[in-house]
C-alpha atoms as a PDB file:
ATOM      1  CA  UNK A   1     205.922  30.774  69.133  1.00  0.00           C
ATOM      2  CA  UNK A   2     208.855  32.394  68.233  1.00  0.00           C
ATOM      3  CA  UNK A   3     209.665  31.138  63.475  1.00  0.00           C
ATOM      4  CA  UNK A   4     213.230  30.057  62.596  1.00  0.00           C
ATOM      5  CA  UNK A   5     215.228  31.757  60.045  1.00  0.00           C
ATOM      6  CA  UNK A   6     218.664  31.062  58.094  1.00  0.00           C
ATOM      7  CA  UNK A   7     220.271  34.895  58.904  1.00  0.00           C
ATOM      8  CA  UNK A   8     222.935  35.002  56.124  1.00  0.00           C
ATOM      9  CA  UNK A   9     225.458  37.964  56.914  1.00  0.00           C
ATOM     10  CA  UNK A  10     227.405  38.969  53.658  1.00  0.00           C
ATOM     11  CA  UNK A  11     230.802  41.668  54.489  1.00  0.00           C
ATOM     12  CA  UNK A  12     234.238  41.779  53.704  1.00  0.00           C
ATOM     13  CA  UNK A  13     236.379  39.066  55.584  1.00  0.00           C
ATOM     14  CA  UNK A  14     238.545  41.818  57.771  1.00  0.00           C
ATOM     15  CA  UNK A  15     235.055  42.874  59.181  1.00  0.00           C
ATOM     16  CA  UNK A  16     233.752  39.161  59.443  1.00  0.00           C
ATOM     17  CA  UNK A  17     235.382  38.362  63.169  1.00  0.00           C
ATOM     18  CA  UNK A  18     232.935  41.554  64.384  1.00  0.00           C
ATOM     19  CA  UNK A  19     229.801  40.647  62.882  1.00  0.00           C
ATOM     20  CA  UNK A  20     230.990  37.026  64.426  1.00  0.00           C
ATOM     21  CA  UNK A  21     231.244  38.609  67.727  1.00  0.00           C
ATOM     22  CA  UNK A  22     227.787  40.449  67.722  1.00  0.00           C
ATOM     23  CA  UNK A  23     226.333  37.214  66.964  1.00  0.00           C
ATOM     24  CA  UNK A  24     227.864  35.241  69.973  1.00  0.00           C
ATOM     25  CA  UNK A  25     226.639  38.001  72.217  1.00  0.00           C
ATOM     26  CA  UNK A  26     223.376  37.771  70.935  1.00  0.00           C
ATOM     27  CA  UNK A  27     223.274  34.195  71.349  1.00  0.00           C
ATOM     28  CA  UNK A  28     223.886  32.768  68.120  1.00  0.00           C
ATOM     29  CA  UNK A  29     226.390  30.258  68.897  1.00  0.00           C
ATOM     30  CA  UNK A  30     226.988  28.228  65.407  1.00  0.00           C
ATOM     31  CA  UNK A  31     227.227  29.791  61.718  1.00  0.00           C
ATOM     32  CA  UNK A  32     229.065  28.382  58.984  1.00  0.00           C
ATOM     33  CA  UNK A  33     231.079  30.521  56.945  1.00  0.00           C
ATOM     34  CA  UNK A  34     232.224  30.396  53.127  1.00  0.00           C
ATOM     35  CA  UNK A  35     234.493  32.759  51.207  1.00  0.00           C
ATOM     36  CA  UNK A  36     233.750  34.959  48.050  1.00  0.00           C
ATOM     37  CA  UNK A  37     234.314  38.001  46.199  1.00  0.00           C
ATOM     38  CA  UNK A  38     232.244  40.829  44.521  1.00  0.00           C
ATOM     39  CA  UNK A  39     232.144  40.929  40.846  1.00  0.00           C
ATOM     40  CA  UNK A  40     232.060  44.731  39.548  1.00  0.00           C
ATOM     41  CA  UNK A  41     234.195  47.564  39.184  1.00  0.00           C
ATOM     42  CA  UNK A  42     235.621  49.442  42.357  1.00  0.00           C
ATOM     43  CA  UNK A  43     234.400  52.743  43.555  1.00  0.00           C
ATOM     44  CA  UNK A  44     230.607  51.526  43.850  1.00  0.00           C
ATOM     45  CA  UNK A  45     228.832  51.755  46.976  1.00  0.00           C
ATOM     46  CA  UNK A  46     227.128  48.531  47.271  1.00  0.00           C
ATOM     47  CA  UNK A  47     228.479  45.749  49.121  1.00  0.00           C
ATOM     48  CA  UNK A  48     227.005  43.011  46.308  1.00  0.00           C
ATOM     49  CA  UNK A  49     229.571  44.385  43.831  1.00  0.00           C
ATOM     50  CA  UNK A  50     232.604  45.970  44.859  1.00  0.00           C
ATOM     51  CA  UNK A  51     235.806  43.440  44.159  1.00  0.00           C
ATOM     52  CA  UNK A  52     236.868  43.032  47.902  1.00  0.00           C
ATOM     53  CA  UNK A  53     237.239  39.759  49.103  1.00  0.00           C
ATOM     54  CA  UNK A  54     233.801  38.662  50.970  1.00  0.00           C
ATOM     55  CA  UNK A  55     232.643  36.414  53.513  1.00  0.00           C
ATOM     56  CA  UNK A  56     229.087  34.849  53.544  1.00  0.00           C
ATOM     57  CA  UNK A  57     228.220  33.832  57.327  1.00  0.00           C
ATOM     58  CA  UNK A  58     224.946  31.292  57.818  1.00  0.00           C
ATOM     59  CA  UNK A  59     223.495  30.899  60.950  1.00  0.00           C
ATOM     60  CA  UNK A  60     219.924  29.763  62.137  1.00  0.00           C
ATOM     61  CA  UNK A  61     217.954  32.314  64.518  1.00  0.00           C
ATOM     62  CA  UNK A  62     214.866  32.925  66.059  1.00  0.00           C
ATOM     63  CA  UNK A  63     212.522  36.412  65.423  1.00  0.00           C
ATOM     64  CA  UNK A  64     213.110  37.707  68.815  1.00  0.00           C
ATOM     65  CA  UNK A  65     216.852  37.335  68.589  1.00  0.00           C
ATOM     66  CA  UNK A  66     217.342  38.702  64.856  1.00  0.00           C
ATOM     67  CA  UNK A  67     215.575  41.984  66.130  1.00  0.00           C
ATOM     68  CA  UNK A  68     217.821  41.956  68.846  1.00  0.00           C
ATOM     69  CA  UNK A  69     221.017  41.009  66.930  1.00  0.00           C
ATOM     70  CA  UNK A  70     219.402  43.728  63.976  1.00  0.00           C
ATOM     71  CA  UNK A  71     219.532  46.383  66.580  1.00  0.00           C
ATOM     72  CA  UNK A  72     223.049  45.738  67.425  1.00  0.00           C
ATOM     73  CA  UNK A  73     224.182  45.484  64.142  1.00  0.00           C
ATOM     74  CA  UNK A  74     223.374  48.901  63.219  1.00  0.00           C
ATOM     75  CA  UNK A  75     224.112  50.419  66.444  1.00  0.00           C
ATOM     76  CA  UNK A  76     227.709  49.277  66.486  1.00  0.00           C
ATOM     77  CA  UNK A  77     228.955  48.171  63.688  1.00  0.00           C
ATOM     78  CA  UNK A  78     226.505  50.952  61.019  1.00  0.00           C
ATOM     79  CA  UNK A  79     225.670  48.585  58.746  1.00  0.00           C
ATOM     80  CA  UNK A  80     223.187  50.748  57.306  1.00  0.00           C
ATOM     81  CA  UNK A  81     226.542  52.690  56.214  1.00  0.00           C
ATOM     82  CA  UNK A  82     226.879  51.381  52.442  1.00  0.00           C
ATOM     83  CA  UNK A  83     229.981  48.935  52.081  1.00  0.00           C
ATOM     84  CA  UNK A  84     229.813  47.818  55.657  1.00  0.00           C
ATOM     85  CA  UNK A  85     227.390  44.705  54.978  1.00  0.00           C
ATOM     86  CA  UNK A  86     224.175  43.277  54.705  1.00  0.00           C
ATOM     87  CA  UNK A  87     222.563  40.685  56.649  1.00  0.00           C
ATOM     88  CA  UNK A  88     219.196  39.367  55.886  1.00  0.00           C
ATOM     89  CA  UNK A  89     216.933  36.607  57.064  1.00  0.00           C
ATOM     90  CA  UNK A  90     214.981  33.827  55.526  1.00  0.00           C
ATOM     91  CA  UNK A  91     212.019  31.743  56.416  1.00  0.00           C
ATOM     92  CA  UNK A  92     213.185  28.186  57.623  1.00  0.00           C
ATOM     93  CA  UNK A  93     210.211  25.515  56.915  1.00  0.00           C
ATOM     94  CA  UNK A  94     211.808  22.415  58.774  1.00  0.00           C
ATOM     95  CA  UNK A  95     215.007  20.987  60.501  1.00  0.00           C
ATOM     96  CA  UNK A  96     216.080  17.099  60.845  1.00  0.00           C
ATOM     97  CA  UNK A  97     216.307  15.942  63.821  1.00  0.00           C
ATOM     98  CA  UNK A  98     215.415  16.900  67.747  1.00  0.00           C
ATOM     99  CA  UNK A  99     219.102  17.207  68.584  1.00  0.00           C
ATOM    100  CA  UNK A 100     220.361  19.219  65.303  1.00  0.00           C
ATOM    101  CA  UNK A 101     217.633  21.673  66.453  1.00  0.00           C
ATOM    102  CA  UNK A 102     218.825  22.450  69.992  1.00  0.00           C
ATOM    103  CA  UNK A 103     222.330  22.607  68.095  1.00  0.00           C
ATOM    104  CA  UNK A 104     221.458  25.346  66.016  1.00  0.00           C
ATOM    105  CA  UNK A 105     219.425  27.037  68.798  1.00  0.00           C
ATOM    106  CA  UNK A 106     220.815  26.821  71.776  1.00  0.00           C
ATOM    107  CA  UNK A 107     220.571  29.989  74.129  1.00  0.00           C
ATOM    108  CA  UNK A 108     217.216  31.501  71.581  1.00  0.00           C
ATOM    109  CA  UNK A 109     214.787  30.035  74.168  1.00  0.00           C
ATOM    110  CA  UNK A 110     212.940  28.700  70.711  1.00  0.00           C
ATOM    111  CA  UNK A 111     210.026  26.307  71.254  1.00  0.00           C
ATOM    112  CA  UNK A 112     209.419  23.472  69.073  1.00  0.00           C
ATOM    113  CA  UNK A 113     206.410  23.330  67.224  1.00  0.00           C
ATOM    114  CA  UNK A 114     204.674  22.232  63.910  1.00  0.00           C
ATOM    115  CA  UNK A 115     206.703  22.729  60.549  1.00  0.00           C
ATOM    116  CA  UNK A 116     206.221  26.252  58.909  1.00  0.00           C
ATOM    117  CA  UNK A 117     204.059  26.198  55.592  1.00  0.00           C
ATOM    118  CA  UNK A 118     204.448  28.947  52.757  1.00  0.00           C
ATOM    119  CA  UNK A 119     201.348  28.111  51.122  1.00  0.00           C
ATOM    120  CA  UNK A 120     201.617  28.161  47.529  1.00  0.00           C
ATOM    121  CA  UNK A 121     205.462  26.785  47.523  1.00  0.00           C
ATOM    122  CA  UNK A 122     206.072  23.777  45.171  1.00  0.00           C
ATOM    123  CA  UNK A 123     209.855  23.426  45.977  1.00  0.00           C
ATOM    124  CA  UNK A 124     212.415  23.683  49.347  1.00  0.00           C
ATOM    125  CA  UNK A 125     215.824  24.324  49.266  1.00  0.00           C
ATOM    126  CA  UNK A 126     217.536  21.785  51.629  1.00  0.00           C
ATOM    127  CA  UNK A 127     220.589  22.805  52.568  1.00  0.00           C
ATOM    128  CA  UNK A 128     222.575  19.813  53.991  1.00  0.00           C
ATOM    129  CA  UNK A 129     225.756  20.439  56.084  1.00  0.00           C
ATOM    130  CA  UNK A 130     228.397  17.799  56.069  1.00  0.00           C
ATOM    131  CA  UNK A 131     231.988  17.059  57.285  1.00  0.00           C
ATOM    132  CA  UNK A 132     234.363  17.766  54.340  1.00  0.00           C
ATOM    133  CA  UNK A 133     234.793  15.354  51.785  1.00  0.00           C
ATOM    134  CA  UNK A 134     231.698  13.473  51.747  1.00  0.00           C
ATOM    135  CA  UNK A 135     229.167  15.025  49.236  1.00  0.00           C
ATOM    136  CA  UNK A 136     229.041  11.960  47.108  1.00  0.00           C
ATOM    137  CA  UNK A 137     227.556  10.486  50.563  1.00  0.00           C
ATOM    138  CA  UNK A 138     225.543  12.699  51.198  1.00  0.00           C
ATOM    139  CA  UNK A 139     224.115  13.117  47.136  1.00  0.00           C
ATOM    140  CA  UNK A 140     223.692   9.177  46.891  1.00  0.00           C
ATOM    141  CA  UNK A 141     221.611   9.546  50.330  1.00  0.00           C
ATOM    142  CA  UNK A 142     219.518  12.333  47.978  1.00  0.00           C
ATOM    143  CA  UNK A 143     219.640  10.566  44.479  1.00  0.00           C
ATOM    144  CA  UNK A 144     218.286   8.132  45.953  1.00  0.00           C
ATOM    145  CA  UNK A 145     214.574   9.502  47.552  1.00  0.00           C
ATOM    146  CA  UNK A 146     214.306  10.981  43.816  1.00  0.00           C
ATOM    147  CA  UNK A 147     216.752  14.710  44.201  1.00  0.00           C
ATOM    148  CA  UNK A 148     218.097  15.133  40.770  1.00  0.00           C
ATOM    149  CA  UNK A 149     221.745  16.955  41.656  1.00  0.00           C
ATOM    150  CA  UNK A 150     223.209  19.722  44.280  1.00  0.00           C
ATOM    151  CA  UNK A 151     225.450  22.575  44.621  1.00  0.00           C
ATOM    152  CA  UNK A 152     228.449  21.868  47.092  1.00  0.00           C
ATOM    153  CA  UNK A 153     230.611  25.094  48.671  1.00  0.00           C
ATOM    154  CA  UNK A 154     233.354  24.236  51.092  1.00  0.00           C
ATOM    155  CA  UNK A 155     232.644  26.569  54.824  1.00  0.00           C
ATOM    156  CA  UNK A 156     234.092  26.580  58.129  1.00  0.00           C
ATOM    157  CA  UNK A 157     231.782  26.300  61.168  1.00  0.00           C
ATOM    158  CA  UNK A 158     232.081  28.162  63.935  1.00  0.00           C
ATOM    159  CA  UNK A 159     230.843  26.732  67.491  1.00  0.00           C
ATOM    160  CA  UNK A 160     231.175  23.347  66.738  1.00  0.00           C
ATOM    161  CA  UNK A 161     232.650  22.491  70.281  1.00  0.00           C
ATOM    162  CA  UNK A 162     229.258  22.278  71.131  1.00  0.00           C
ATOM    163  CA  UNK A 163     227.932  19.405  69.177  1.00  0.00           C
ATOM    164  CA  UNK A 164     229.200  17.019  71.526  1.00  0.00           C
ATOM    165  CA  UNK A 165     226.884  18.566  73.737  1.00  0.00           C
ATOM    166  CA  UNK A 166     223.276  18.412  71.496  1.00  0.00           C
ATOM    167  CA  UNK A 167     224.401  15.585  69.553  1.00  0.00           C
ATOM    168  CA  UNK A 168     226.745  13.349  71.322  1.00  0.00           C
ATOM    169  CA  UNK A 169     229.403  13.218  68.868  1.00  0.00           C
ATOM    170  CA  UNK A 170     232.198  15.595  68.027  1.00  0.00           C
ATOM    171  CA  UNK A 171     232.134  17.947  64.310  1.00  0.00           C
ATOM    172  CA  UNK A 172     235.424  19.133  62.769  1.00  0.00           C
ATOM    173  CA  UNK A 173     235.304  22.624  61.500  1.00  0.00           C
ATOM    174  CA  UNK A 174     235.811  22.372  57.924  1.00  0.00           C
ATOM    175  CA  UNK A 175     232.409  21.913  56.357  1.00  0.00           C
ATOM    176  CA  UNK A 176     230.513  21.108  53.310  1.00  0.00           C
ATOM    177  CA  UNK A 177     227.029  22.630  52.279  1.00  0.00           C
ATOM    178  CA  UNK A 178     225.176  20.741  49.864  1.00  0.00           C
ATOM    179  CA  UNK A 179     222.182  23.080  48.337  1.00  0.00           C
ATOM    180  CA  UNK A 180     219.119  20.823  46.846  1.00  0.00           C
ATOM    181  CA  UNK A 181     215.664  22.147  44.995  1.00  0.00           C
ATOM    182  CA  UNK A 182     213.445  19.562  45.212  1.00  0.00           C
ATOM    183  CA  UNK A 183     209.399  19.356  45.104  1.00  0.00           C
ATOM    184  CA  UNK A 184     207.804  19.972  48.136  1.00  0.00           C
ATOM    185  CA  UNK A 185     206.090  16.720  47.642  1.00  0.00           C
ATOM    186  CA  UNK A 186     209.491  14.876  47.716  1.00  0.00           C
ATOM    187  CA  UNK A 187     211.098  16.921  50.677  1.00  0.00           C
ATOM    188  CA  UNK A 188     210.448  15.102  53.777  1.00  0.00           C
ATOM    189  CA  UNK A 189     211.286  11.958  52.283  1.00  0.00           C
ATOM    190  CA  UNK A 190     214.951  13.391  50.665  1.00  0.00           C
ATOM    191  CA  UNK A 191     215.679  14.831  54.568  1.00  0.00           C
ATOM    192  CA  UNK A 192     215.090  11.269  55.472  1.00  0.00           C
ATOM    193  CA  UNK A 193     216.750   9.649  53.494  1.00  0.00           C
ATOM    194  CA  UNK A 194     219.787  11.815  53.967  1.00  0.00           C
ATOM    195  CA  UNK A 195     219.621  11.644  57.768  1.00  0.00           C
ATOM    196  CA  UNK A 196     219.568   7.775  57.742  1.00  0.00           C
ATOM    197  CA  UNK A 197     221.893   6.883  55.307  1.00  0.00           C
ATOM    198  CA  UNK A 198     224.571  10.545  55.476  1.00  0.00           C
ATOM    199  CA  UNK A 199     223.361  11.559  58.834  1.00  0.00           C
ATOM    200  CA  UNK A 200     225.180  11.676  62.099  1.00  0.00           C
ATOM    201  CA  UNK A 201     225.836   7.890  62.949  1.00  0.00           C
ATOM    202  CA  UNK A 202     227.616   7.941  59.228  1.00  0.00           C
ATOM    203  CA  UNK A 203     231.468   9.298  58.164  1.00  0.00           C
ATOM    204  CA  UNK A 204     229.678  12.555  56.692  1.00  0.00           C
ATOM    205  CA  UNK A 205     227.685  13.611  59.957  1.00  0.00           C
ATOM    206  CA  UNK A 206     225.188  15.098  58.089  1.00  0.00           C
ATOM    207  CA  UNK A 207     222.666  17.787  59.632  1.00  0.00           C
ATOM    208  CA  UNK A 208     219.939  19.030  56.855  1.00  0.00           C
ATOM    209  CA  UNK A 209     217.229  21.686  57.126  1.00  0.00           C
ATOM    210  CA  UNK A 210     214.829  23.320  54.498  1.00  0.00           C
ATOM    211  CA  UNK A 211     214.056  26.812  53.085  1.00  0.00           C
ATOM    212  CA  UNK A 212     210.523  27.349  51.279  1.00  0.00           C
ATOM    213  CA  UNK A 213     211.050  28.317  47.342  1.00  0.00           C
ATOM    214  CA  UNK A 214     208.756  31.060  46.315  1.00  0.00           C
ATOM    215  CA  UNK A 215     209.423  30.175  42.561  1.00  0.00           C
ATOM    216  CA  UNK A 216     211.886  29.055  40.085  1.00  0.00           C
ATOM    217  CA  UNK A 217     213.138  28.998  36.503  1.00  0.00           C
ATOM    218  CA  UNK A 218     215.305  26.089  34.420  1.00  0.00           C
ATOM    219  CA  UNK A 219     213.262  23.510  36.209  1.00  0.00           C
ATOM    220  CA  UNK A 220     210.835  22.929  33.210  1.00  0.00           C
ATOM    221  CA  UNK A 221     212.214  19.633  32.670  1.00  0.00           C
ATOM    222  CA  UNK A 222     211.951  18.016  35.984  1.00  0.00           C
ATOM    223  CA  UNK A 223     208.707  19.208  36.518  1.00  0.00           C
ATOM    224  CA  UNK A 224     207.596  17.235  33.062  1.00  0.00           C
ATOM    225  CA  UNK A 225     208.957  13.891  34.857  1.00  0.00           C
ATOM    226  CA  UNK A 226     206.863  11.212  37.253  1.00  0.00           C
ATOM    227  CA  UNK A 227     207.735  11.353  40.423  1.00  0.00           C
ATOM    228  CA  UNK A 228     210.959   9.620  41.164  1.00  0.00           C
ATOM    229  CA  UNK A 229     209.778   7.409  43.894  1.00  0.00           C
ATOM    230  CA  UNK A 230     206.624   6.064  41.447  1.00  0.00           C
ATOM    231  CA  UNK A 231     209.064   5.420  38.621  1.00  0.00           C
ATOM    232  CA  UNK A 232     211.717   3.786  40.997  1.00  0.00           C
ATOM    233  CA  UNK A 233     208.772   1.122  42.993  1.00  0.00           C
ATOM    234  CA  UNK A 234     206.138   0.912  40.202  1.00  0.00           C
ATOM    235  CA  UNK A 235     203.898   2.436  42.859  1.00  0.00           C
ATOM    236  CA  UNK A 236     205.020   1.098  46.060  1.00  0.00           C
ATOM    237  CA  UNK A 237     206.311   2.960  48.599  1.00  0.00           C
ATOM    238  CA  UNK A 238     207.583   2.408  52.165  1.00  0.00           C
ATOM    239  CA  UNK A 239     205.652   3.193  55.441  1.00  0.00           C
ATOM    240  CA  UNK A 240     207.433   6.936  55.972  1.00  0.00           C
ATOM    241  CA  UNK A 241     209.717   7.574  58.694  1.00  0.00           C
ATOM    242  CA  UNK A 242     208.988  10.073  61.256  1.00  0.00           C
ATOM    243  CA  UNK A 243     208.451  13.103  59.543  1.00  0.00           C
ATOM    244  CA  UNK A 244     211.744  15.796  60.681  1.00  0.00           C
ATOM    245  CA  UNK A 245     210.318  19.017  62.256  1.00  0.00           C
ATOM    246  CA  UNK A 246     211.154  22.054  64.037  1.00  0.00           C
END
């Protein structure tokens, strides 16, 4: 069984439409891009910290096509040669939702299997995509299953013709990316409540997916609390929804 990744692509934004291209060929249909900028002084080599203007491209692949697409990229576009780009990939642990998977997938011949488990891991980054303008939504959906707060960038989507195809409904192009770290423990039932309350039958159209957390620091604090749900229902908790996997 072929594992999921989140392939984020980081070049300048004149060289973005090529790397955009490569993907397409290679079957990666739908990224989401945001805009940035390096921070350091010109004349160095590395593409984290010159002071042209960047683009950061997310998209979701398989392993057989990032070797593939990994083979292309330094084949055609060199981007081995320093200042051309980096790409790298990233362990996905679990997507919401049957149909948001095909979305992100289609064409990568992916089969759908149990959710992947980085033993050890006591926090996931969920990274929920919305349509523009509907964060608060989507971080009242959160707040409430116990996340404490988010990061929100603003990204266009690319290949988002196609989600009346997977999902039955159509996406506009301008995007929001709300970035969670919550405990592992707490995960599933964040996703859920995000799908059911932000999630595509809503205004904000939300589709949400999770990234393993090897460790963190300036958590201290949350990790002293009780759980949120405990706190919140003296103990009682609802029968759990149907847990989202890949």
């Amino acid at each position: 069984m072929s594992e999921l990744y989140l392939l984020t692509t980081i070049t300048d934004r004149k060289r973005l439409p090529r790397f955009v291209s490569i993907y397409q060929l290679q079957g990666i249909f739908t990224s989401f891009i945001a805009l940035g900028h390096g921070t350091a002084t010109s004349g160095t080599d590395s593409i984290f910290l010159d002071r042209s203007e960047k683009a950061v491209c997310f998209s979701v692949v398989t392993e057989t096509i990032w070797g593939k697409a990994k083979r292309v990229l330094r084949s055609t576009l060199q981007i081995d040669v320093p200042g051309v780009g980096v790409a790298f990939v990233i362990a996905m642990s679990s997507i919401g939702g049957r149909r948001e998977l095909a979305f992100f997938t289609e064409g990568q011949s992916f089969i759908r299997g149990e959710e992947s488990v980085m033993r050890g891991t006591e926090r996931e980054l969920l990274v929920i995509i919305s349509e523009q303008g509907y964060n608060e939504l989507v971080m009242d959906a959160a707040r409430a299953a116990g996340a404490h707060g988010g990061t929100v960038i603003h990204a266009r989507g690319t290949g988002m013709e196609r989600a009346e195809k997977f999902l039955g409904i159509s996406l506009a192009s301008e995007k929001d990316m709300t970035f969670i770290v919550s405990r592992t423990s707490e995960k599933d039932r964040i996703m859920q409540s995000v799908m059911l309350k932000a999630g595509l039958t809503t205004p904000a159209k939300s589709i949400v997916f999770s990234l393993p957390v090897a460790d963190t620091a300036g958590l201290r604090l949350l990790d002293e609390e009780e759980p949120h749900a405990e706190a919140a229902s003296g103990g009682e908790t609802e029968a759990p929804a149907e847990k989202p996997k890949m």
